[in-house]
Protein backbone atom coordinates (compact mmCIF):
# COMPACT_ATOMS: atom_id res chain seq x y z
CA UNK A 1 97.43 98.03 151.56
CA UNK A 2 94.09 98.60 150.23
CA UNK A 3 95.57 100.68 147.65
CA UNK A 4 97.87 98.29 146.19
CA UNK A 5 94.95 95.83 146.01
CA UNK A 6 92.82 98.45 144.11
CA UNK A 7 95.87 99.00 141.63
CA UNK A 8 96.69 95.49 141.51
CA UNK A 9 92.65 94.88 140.75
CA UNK A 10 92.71 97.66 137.93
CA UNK A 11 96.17 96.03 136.43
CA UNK A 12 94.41 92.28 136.04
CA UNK A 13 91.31 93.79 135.00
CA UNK A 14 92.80 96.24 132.39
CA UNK A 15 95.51 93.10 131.35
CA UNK A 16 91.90 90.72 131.00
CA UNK A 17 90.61 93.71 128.77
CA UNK A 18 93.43 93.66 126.32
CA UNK A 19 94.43 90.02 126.27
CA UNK A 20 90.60 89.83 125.30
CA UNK A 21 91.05 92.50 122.38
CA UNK A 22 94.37 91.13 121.36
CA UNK A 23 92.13 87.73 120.86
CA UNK A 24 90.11 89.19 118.97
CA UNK A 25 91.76 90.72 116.10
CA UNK A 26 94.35 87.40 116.10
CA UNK A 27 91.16 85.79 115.38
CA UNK A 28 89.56 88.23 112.69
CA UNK A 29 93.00 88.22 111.52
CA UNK A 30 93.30 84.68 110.69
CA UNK A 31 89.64 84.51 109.51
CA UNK A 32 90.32 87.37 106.80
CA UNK A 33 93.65 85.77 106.00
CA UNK A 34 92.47 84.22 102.80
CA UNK A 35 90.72 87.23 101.26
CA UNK A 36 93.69 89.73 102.37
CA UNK A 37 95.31 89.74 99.22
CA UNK A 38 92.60 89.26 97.14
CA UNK A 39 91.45 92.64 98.95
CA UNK A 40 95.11 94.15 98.32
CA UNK A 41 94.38 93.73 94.48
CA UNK A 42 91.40 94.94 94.60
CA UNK A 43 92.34 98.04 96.47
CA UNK A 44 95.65 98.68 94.00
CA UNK A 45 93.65 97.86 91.01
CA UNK A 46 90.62 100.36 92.09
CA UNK A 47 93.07 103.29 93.06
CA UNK A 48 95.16 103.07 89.42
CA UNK A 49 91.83 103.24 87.34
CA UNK A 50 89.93 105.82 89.74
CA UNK A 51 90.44 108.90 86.98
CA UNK A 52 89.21 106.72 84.05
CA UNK A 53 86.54 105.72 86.24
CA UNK A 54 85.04 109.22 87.03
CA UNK A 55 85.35 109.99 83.57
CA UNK A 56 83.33 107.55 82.36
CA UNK A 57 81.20 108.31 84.67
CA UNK A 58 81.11 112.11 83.98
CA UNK A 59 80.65 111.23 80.77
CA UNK A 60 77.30 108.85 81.42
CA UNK A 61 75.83 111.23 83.45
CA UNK A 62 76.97 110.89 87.10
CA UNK A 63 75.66 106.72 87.14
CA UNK A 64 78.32 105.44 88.79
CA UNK A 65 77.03 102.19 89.61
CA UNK A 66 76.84 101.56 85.90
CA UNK A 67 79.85 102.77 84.96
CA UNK A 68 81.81 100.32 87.63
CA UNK A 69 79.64 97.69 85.77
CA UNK A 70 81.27 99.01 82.40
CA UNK A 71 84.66 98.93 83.78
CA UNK A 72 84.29 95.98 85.69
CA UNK A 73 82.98 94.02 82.52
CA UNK A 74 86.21 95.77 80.08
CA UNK A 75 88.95 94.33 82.71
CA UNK A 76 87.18 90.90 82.93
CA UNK A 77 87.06 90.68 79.01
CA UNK A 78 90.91 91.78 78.95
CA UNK A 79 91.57 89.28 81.30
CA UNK A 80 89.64 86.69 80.51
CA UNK A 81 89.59 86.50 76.82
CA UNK A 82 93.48 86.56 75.92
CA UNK A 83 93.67 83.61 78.71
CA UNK A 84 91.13 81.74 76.92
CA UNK A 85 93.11 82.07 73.66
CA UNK A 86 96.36 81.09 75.56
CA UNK A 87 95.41 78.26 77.18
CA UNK A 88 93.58 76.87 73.76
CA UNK A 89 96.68 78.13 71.69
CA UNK A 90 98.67 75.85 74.17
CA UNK A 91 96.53 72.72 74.22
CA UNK A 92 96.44 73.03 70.13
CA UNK A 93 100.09 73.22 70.39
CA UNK A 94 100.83 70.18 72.62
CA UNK A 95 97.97 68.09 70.51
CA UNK A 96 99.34 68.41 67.72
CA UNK A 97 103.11 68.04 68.78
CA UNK A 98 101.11 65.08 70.02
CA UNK A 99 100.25 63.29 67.43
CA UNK A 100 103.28 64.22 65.22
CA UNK A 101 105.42 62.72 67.81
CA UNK A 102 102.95 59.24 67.69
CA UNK A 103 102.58 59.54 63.43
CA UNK A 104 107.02 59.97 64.14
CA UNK A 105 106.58 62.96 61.50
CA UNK A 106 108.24 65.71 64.00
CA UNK A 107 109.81 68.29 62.08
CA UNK A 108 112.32 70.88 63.76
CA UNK A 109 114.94 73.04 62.14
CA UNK A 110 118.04 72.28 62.34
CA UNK A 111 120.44 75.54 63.72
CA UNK A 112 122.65 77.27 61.70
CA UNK A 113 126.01 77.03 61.39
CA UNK A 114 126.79 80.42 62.60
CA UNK A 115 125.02 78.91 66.14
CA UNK A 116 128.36 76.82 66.70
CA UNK A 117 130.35 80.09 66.62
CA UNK A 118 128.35 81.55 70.27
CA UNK A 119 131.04 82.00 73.04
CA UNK A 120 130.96 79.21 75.54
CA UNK A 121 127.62 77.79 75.20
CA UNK A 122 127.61 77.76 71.34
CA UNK A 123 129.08 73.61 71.33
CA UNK A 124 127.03 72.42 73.16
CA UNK A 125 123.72 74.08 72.10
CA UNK A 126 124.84 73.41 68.21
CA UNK A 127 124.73 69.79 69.29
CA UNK A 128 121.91 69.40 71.40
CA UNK A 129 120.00 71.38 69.10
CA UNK A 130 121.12 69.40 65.80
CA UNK A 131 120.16 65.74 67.52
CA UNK A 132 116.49 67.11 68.44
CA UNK A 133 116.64 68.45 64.70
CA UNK A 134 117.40 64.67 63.73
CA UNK A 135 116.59 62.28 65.76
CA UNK A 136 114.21 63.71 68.81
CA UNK A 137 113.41 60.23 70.38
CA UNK A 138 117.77 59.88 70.81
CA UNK A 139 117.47 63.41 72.21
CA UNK A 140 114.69 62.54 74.38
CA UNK A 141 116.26 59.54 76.00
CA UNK A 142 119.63 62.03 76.47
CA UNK A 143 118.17 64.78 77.75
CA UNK A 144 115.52 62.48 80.15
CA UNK A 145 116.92 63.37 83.56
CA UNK A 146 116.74 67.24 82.36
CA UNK A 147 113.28 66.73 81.50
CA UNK A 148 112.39 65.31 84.27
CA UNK A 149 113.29 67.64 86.55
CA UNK A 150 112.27 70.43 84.75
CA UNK A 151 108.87 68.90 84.18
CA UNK A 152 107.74 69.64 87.88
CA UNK A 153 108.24 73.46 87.48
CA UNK A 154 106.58 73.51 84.59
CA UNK A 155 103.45 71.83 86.30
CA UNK A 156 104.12 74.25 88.65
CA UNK A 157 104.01 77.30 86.72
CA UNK A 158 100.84 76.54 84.58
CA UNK A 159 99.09 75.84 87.96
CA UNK A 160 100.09 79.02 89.40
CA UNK A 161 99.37 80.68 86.33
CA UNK A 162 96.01 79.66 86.73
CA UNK A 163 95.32 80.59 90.58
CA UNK A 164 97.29 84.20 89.58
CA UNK A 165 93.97 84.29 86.79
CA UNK A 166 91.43 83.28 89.08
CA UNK A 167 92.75 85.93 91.93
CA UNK A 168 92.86 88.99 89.24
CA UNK A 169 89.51 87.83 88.09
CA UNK A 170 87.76 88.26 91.76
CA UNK A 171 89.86 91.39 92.28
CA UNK A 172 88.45 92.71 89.23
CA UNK A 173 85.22 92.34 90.83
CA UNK A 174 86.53 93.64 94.32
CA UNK A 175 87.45 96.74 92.47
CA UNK A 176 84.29 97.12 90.53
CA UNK A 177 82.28 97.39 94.59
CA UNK A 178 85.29 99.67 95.88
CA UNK A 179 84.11 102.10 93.13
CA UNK A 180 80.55 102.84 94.53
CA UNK A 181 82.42 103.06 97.58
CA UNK A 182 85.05 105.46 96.83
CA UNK A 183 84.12 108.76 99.21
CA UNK A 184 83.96 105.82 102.60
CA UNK A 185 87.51 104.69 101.04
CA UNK A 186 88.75 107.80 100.87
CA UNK A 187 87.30 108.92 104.66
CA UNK A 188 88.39 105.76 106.00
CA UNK A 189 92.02 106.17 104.65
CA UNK A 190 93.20 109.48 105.47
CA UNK A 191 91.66 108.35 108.97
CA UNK A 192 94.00 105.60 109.28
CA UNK A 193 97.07 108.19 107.68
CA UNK A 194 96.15 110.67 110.34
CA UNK A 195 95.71 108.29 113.43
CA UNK A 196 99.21 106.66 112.59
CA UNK A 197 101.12 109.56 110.80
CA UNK A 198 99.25 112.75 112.59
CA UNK A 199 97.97 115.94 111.15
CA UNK A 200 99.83 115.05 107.67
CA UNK A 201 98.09 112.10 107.27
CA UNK A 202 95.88 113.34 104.34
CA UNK A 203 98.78 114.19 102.30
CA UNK A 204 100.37 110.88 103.10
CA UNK A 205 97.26 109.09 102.26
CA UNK A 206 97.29 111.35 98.56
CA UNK A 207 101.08 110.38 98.30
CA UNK A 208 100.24 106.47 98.65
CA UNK A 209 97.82 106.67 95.89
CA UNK A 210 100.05 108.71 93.39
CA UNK A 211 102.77 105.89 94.31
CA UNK A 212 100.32 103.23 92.97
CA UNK A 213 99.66 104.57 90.37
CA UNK A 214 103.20 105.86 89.15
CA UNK A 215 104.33 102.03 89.65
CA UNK A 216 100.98 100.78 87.58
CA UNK A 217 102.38 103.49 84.83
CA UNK A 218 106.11 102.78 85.39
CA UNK A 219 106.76 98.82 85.88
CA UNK A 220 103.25 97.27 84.95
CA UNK A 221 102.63 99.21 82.23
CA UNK A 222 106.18 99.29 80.74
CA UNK A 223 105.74 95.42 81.14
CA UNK A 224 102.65 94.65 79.21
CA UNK A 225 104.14 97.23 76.47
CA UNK A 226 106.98 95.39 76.21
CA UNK A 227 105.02 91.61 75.71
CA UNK A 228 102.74 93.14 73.30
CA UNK A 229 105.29 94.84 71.45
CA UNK A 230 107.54 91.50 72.16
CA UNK A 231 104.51 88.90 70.94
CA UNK A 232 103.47 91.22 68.10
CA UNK A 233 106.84 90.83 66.40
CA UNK A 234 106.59 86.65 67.19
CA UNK A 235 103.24 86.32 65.66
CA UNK A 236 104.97 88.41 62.64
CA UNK A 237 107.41 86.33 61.82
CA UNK A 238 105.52 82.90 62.53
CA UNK A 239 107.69 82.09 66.05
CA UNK A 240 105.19 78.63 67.65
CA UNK A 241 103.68 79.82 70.75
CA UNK A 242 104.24 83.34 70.30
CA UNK A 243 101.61 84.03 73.46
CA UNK A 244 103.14 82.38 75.58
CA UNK A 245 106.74 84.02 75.10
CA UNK A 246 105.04 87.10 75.43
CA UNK A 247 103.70 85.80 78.55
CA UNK A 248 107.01 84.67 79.79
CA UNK A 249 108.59 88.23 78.82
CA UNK A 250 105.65 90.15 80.85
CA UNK A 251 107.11 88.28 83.70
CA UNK A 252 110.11 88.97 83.18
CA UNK A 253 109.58 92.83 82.47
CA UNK A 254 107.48 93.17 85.95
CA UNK A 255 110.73 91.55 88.08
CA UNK A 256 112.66 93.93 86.31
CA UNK A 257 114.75 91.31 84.12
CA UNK A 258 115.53 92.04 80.39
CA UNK A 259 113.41 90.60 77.93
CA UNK A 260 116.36 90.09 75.34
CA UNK A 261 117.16 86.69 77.83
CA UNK A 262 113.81 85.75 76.38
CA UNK A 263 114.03 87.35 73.11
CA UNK A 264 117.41 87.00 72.43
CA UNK A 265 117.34 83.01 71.57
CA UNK A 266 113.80 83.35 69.54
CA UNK A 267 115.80 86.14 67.92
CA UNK A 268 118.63 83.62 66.61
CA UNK A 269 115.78 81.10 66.01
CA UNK A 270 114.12 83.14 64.00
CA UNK A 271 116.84 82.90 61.36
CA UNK A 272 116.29 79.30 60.50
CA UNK A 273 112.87 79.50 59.92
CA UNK A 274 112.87 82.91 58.27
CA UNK A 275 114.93 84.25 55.49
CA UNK A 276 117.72 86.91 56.64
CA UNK A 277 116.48 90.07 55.67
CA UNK A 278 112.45 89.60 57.86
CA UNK A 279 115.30 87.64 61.18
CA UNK A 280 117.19 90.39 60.77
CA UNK A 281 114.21 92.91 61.36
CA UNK A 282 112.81 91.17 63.63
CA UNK A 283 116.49 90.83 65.87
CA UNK A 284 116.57 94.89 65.50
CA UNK A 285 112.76 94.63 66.99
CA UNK A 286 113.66 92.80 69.89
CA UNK A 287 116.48 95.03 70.60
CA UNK A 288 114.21 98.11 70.93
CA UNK A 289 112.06 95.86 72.85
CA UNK A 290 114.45 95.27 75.53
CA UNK A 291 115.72 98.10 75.50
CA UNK A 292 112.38 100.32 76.02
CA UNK A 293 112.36 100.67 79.54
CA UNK A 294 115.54 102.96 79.49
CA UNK A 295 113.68 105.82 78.27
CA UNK A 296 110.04 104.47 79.35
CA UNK A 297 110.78 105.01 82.88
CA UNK A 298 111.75 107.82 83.56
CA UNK A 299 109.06 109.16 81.67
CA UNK A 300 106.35 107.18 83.40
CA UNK A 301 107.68 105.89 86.76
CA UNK A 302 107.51 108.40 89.57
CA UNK A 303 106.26 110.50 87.34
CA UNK A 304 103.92 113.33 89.06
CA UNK A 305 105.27 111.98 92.63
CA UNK A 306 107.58 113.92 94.51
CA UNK A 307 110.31 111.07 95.79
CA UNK A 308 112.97 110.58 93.89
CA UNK A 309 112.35 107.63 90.76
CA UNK A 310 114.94 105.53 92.94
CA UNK A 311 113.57 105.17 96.25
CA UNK A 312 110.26 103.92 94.32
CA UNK A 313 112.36 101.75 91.82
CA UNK A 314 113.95 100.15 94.89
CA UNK A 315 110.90 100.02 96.99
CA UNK A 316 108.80 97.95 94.17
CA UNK A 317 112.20 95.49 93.35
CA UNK A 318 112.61 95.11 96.79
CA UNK A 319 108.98 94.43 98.01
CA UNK A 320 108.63 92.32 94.54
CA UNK A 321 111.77 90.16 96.28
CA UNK A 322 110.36 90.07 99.74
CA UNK A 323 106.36 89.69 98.96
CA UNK A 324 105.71 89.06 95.62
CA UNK A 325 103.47 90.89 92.88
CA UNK A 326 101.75 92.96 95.51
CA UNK A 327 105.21 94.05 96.88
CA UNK A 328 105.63 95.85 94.20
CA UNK A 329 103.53 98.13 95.08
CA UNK A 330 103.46 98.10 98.92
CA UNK A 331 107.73 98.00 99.33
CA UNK A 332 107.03 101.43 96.98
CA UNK A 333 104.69 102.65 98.84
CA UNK A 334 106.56 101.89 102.31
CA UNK A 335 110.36 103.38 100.85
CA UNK A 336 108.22 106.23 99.62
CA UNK A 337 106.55 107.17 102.76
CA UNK A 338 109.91 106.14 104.63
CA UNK A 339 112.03 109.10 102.85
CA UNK A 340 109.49 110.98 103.35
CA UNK A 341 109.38 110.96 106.87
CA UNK A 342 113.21 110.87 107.06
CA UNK A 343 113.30 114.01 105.06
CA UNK A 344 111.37 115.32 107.76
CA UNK A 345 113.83 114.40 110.78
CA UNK A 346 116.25 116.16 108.57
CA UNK A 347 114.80 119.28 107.58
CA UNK A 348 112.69 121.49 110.45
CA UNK A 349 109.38 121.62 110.15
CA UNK A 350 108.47 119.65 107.28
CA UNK A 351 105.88 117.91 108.83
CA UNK A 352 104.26 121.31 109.27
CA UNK A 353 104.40 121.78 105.39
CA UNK A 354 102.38 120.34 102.68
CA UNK A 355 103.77 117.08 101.51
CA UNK A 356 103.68 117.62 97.41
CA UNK A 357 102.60 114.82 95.22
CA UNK A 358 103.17 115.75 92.33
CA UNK A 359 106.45 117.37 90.39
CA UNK A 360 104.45 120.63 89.85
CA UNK A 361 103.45 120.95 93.88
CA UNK A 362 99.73 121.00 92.72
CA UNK A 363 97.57 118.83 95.70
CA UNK A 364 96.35 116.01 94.15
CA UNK A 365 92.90 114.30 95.37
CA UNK A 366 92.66 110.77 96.66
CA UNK A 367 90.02 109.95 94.16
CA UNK A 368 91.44 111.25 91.20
């Protein structure tokens, strides 16, 4: 009798013990909520720009502090700058649409005839297009219950745009600290690896940073190629608001959707307000645009990673579906980790063995 008190005694007590633990990490939980992805960023944008980071640093003579300052002060200014010239592009834009729609001067192109001749849509977007060519305020009044619910989203989307700014902005700055920090990062990950994973922890740690940084290289960075090669061409042949199509096609290019849906109506625009030879360069220029990522990724995406380009491909589509931006890189990350381990039910004793990170089994470090 007195032992089943004792163990019931022991069972409250050890229940009290982790009800009051449980407590307190829902608590620290919800009170870091806010800064969690800020953090996230932080974290993915420090790991891809680690090896330029100890370069520069190499190169300045071991400061590091100073050379997180540099590096912290280049992303802000890419960042920051092209924004500024967006937004005032934009307002310029409206303000004078603006006051050409008060003075009743509005002038806009009408489409060619060739327009009329598009399978399916080509009718309808011949008219609609030639009555805000000649008479906008009739087009307006038509078109009024389209506007209005599109207007909403578009609200919508310049607000977001601006809170997506303002969180790359302090992550820029989160990264900038995790520099100085980098050994304690390093420590504190492969502890976490290792405590979850076991003895291969390490190389799963090394394998989650070259997984950020092949999806930086494979689906970020074939994005932002694409807009500026995208917005250069624009700005070529005079498109209005060429920044913020290129905007619209980086978007576009990180959910992995063509940018020839974006490209390929500017590209038929172009040939009423340029003559046929410059539209028809710049049509062939949008083609190779879109079509850039077929031989981009392979070459950058999974590239020095040893899981196949698919399972990361999938991972960062799927995470980008089910979380997001940041899912791009933790659904990667996850599916990457995932095969890995199921590789390892498969085949004896590959948890025993080195997991390689790269395609020429060389062990890469964390903080490279």
């Amino acid at each position: 009798m007195q032992n089943n008190e004792e163990f019931y005694n022991r069972a409250i007590y050890t229940a009290l013990r982790i009800s009051f633990i449980a407590l307190l990490l829902i608590w620290s939980f919800l009170i870091i909520r806010p800064f969690i992805m800020l953090v996230l960023w932080g974290i993915i944008i420090a790991v891809a720009i680690y090896p330029f980071f100890k370069k520069l640093a190499k190169k300045i003579g071991g400061r590091e502090k100073l050379a997180a300052i540099i590096i912290t002060l280049i992303g802000l200014s890419i960042l920051i700058v092209p924004s500024i010239f967006l937004i005032d592009s934009t307002v310029e834009s409206l303000g004078n649409f603006s006051e050409q729609m008060e003075a009743g001067v509005v002038q806009i192109p009408p489409p060619s005839e060739d327009v009329a001749d598009w399978p399916v849509i080509g009718k309808p977007v011949y008219e609609g297009w030639m009555l805000i060519s000649t008479n906008l305020e009739a087009a307006i009044i038509k078109f009024a219950p389209q506007i209005k619910q599109f207007a909403p989203k578009v609200l919508s989307l310049a607000t977001n745009l601006g809170t997506t700014i303002l969180l790359f902005i302090i992550s820029i700055i989160i990264a900038g600290a995790l520099f100085t920090q980098a050994k304690s990062a390093k420590k504190a990950a492969r502890s976490i690896f290792e405590t979850l994973i076991g003895k291969q922890g390490e190389n799963f740690a090394e394998l989650s940073v070259s997984i950020i940084r092949s999806v930086v290289q494979g689906i970020l960075g074939i994005a932002v190629i694409q807009s500026l090669a995208g917005g250069i061409g624009m700005w070529a042949i005079g498109i209005p608001g060429a920044g913020l199509w290129a905007l619209i096609i980086l978007f576009l290019a990180i959910m992995q959707l063509p940018p020839i849906l974006i490209l390929g109506p500017i590209a038929v625009y172009s040939f009423s307000i340029a003559d046929t030879t410059p539209a028809v360069i710049f049509t062939v220029w949008c083609l190779i645009v879109s079509m850039s990522d077929a031989f981009l990724k392979p070459l950058l995406l999974g590239r020095g990673v040893d899981v196949p380009m698919l399972a990361v491909l999938l991972g960062a589509i799927g995470g980008m579906i089910m979380s997001g931006i940041i899912g791009l890189f933790v659904g990667a990350v996850v599916l990457a980790i995932s095969y890995k381990i199921f590789e390892a039910l498969l085949v004896e004793d590959v948890l025993d063995k080195p997991v390689n990170t790269d395609a020429t089994n060389k062990k890469t470090d964390i903080n490279k």
